[in-house]
Protein backbone atom coordinates (compact mmCIF):
# COMPACT_ATOMS: atom_id res chain seq x y z
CA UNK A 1 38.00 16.75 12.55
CA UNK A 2 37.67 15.59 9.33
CA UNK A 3 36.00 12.40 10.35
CA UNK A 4 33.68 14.31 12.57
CA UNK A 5 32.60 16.78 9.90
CA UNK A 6 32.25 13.52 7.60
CA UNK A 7 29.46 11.87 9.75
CA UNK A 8 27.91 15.24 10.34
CA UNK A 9 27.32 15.08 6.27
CA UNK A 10 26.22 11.54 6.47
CA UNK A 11 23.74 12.07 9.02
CA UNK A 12 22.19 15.36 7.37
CA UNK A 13 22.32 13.26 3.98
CA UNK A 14 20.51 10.33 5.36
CA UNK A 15 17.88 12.75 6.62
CA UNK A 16 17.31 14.27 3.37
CA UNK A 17 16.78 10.80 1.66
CA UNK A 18 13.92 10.04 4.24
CA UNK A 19 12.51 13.84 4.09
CA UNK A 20 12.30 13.18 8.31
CA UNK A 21 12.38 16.06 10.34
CA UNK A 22 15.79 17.63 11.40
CA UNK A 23 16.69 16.29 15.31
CA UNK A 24 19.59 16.07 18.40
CA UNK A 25 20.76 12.98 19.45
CA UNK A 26 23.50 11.84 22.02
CA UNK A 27 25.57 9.38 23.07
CA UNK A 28 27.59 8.96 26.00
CA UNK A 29 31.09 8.82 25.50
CA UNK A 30 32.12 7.93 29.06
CA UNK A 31 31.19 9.43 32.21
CA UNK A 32 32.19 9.06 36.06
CA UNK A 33 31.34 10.21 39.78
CA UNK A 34 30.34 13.82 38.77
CA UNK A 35 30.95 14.10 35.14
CA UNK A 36 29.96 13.01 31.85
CA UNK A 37 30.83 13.21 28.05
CA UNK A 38 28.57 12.65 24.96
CA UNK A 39 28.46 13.18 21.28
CA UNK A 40 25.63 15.33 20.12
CA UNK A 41 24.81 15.36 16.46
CA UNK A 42 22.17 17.53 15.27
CA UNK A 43 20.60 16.95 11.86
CA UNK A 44 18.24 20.55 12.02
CA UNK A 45 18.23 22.80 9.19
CA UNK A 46 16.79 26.01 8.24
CA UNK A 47 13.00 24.70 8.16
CA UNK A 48 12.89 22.89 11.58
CA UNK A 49 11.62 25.32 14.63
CA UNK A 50 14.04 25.37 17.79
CA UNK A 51 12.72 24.43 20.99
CA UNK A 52 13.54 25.33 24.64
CA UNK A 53 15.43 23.34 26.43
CA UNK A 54 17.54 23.40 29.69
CA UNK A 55 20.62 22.73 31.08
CA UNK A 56 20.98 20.21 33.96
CA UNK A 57 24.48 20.36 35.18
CA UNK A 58 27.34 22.51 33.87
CA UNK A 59 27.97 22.63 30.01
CA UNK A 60 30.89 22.96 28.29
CA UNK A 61 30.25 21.91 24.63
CA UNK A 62 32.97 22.00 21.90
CA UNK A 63 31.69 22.63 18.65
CA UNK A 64 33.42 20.06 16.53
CA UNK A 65 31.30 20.45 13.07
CA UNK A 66 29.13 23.12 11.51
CA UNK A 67 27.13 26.10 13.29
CA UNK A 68 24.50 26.82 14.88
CA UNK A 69 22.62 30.34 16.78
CA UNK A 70 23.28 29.34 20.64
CA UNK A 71 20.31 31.91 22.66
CA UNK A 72 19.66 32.31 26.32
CA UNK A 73 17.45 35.12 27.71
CA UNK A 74 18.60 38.19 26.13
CA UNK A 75 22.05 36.82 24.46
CA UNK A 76 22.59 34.84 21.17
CA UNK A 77 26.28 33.43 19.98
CA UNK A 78 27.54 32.35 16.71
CA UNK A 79 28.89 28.45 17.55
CA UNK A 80 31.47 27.52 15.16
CA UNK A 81 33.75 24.83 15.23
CA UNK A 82 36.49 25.30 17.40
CA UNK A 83 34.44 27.65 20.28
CA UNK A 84 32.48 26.47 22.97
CA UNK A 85 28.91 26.69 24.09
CA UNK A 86 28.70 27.33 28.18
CA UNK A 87 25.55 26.79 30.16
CA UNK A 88 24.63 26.72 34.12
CA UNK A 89 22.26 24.23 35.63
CA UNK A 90 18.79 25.49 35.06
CA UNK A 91 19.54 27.66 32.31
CA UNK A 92 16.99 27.90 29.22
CA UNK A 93 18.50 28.01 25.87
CA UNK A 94 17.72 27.12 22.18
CA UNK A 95 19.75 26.47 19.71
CA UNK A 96 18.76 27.36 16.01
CA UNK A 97 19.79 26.31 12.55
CA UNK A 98 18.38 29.09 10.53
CA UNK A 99 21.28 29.71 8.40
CA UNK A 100 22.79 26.57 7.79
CA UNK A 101 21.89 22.52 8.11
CA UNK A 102 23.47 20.83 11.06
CA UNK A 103 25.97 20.15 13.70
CA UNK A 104 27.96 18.41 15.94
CA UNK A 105 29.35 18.54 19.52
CA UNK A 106 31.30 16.70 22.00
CA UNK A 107 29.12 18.06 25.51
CA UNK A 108 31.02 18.01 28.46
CA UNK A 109 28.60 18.03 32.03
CA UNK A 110 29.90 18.54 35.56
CA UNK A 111 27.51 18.20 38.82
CA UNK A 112 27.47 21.83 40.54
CA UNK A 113 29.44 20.36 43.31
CA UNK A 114 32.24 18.48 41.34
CA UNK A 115 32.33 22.05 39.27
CA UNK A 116 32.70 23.85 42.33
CA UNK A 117 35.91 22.05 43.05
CA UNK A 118 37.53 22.52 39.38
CA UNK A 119 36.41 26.41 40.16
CA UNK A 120 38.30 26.63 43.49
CA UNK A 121 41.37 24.64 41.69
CA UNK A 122 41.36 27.55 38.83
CA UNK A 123 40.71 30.17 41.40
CA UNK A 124 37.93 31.24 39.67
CA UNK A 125 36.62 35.07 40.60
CA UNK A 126 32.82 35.52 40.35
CA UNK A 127 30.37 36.95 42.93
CA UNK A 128 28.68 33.44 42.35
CA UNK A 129 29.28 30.17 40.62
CA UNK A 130 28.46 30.74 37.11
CA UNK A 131 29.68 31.15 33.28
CA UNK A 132 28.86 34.91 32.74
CA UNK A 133 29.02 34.52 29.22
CA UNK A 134 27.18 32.19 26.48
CA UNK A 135 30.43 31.44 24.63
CA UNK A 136 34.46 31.03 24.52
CA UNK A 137 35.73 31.68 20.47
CA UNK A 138 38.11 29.28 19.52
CA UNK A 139 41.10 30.70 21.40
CA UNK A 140 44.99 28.97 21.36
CA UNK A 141 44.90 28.31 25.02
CA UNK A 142 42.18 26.21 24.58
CA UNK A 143 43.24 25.05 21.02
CA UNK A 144 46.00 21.89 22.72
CA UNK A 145 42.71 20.07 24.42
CA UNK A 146 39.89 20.98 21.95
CA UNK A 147 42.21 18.88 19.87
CA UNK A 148 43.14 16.59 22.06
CA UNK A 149 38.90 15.89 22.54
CA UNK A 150 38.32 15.44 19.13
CA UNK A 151 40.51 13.09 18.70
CA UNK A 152 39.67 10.67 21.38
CA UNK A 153 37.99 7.83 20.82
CA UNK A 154 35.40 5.76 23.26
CA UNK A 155 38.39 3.12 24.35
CA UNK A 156 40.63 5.45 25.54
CA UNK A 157 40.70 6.27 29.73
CA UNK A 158 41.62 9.83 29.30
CA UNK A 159 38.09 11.23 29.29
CA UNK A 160 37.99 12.65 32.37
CA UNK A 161 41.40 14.38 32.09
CA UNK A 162 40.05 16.00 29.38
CA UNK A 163 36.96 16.91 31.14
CA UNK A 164 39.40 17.99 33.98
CA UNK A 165 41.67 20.26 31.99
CA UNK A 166 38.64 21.79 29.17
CA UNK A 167 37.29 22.88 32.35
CA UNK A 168 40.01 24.66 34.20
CA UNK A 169 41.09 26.06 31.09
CA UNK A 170 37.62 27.20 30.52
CA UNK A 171 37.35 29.00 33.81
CA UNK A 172 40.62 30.53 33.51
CA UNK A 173 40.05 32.15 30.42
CA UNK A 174 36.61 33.52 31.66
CA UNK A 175 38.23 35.56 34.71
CA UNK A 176 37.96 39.64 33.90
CA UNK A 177 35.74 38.45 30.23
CA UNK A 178 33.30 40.69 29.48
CA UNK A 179 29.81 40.13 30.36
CA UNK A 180 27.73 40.55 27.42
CA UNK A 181 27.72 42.16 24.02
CA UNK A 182 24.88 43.27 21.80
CA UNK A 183 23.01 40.89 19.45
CA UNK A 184 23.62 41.00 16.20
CA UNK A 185 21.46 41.58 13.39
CA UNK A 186 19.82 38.36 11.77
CA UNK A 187 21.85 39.32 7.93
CA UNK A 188 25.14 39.77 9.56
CA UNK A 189 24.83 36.45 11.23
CA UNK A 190 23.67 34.63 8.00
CA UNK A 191 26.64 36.03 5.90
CA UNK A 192 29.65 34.91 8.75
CA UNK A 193 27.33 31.59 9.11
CA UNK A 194 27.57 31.38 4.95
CA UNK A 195 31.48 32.35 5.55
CA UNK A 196 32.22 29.89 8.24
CA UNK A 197 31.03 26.96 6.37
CA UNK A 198 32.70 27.96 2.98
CA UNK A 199 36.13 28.03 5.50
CA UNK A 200 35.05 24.88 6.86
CA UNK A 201 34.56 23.08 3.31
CA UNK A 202 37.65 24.52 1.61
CA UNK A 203 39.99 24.47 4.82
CA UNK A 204 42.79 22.49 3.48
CA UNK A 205 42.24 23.89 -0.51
CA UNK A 206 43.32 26.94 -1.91
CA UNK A 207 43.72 30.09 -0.05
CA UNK A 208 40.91 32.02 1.13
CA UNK A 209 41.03 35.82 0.89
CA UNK A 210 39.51 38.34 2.82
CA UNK A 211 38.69 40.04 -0.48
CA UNK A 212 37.14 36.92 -1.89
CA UNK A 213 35.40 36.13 1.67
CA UNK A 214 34.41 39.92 1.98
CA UNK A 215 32.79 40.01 -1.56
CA UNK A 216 31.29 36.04 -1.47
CA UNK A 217 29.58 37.82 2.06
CA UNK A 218 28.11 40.84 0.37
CA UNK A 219 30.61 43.30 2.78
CA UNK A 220 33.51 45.26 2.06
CA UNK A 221 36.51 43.90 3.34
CA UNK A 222 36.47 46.14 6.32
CA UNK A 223 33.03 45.52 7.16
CA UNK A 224 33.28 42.13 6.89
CA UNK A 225 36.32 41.75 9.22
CA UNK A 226 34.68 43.76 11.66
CA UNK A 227 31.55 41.47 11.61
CA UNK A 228 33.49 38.28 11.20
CA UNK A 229 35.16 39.13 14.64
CA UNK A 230 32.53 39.96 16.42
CA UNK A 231 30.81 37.25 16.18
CA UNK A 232 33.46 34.46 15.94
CA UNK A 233 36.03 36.31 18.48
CA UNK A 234 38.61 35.92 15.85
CA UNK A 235 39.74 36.98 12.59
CA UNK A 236 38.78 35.24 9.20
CA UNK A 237 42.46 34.20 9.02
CA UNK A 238 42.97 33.04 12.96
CA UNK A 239 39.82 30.71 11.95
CA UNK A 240 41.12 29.30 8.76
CA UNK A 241 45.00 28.37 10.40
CA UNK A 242 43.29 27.35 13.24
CA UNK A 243 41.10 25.34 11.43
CA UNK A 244 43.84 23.56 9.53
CA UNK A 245 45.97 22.98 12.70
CA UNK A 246 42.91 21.28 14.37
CA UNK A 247 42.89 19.03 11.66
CA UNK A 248 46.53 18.20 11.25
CA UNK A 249 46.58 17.69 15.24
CA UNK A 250 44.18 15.44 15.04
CA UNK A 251 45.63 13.43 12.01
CA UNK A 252 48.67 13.55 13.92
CA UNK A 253 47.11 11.77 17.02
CA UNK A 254 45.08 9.27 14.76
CA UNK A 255 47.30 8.22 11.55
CA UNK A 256 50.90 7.36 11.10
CA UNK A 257 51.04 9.50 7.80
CA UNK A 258 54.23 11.13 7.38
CA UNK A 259 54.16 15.11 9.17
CA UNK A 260 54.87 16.49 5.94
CA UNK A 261 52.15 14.69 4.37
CA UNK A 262 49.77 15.21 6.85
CA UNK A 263 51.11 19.68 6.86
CA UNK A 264 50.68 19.54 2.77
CA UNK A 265 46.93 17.68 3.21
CA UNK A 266 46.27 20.28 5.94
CA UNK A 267 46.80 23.55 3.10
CA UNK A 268 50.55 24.16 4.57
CA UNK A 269 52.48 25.00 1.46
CA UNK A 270 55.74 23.65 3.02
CA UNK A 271 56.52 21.82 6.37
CA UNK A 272 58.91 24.46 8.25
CA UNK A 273 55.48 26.66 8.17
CA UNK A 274 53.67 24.22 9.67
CA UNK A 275 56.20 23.46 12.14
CA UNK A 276 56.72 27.19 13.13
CA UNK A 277 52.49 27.66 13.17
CA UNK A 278 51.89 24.01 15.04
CA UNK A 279 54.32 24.91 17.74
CA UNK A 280 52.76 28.75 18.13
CA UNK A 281 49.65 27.22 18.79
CA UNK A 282 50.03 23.88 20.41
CA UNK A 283 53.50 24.90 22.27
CA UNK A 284 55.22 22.01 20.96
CA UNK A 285 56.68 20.65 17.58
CA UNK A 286 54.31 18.46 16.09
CA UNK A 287 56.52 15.40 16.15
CA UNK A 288 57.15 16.25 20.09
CA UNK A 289 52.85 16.07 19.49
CA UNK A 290 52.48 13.17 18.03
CA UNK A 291 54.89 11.19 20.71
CA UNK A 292 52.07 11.77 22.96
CA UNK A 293 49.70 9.43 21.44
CA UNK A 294 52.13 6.79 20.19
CA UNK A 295 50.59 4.24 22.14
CA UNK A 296 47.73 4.67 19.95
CA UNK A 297 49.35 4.45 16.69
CA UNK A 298 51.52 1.71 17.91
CA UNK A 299 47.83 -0.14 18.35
CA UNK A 300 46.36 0.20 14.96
């Protein structure tokens, strides 16, 4: 993640030095008979004016780096990293940066008929084909292969497997989710967006309190919780360890640093913590974790 998050800066700091205007650009990952992966990196800010765009196939976008106001008709999400975006083919949206520079986002696409199989695989219940809501927060059943994504890389051949299993997972979690929830006011939005990025940028440093989050937000603690929830889908604390543990999953697939190096880098103060809050969330040990990808470290 930390890689990601590091060209996200690079691009938005490359834009600044030309004074160019703020943009969305993709590139395909890998894609096959049906489906499709790309990285999207969006260099928009506060000054740039969204546009309307539409979805062509199927979305399912993970929000690797940075946030962004995700609107469709009468519904507007908080993306932050960790969550993903959802959109049906011929669906308008916009996506806006008004509170903060930036982001980035591995898009997943799936032709309606190569969805409707994954759908009738998950045994997905809707009266029709469809994601009835806007956005998934960043939940631990989907935290093993949001992980997993962002740690691929364009020469592996597990793409599609990924593709496979983000979906199903996607679908499964959606069965009995609510429909919609009211919008939230422009201010509350700006101080979680202000929030999330201060959690992003300080992830692995000291701890972050709700007290100090609450009162950096302009909330009382029990305001701010409130509004923190509702428009991330979980707590200011389930977003910071889950942020960390994204991070040290990733490291874990990518570097042969030593686990307790890589749990003390990640803002674990001690490794059987780590252990006990890797396993919670990724339902093994992180050394049973890293095993997975050893053909990759074996490689570099």
């Amino acid at each position: 993640m930390a890689k990601i998050a590091v060209g996200l800066q690079h691009a938005l700091a490359q834009r600044a030095s030309t004074g160019a205007p703020g943009r969305a650009s993709a590139r395909v990952l890998a894609q096959g008979d049906g489906w499709s992966v790309s990285d999207v990196l969006c260099t928009s800010g506060p000054r740039d004016r969204p546009f309307e765009e539409r979805h062509s196939r199927f979305s399912i976008a993970i929000v690797a780096a940075g946030s962004f106001q995700y609107r469709s008709a009468n519904s507007s999400e908080l993306m932050t990293p960790g969550s993903l975006l959802l959109g049906n083919p011929g669906q308008s949206f916009e996506c806006g940066h008004e509170h903060a520079a930036g982001d980035r986002c591995l898009s997943f696409g799936f032709t309606p008929g190569y969805f409707e199989r994954l759908a009738a695989d998950a045994s997905f219940r809707c009266a029709r084909l469809a994601f009835p809501v806007l956005r998934l927060p960043p939940l631990p059943a989907l935290a093993p292969i949001v992980a997993q994504a962002c740690a691929t890389t364009t020469a592996d051949s597990v793409w599609e497997e990924v593709a496979v299993r983000l979906a199903a997972q996607t679908l499964r979690n959606l069965n009995g989710s609510p429909l919609h929830s009211s919008p939230a006011p422009p201010s509350a939005i700006a101080r979680v967006t202000r929030s999330v990025r201060a959690i992003e940028r300080q992830s692995a440093a000291a701890p972050l309190t709700l007290a100090t989050l609450a009162r950096e937000a302009g909330l009382s603690p029990y305001h701010f919780l409130r509004t923190f929830h509702r428009l991330t889908g979980v707590t200011p604390h389930q977003y910071l360890l889950r942020a960390r543990l994204r991070e040290a999953a990733m490291r874990l697939a990518a570097e042969p640093a030593k686990i307790l190096d890589v749990a003390l880098d990640c803002g674990f103060g001690d490794v059987s913590n780590f252990n006990r809050s890797f396993r919670a969330e990724f339902g093994v040990t992180p050394r049973a974790y890293r095993r997975r990808f050893s053909h990759r470290l074996q490689g570099a």
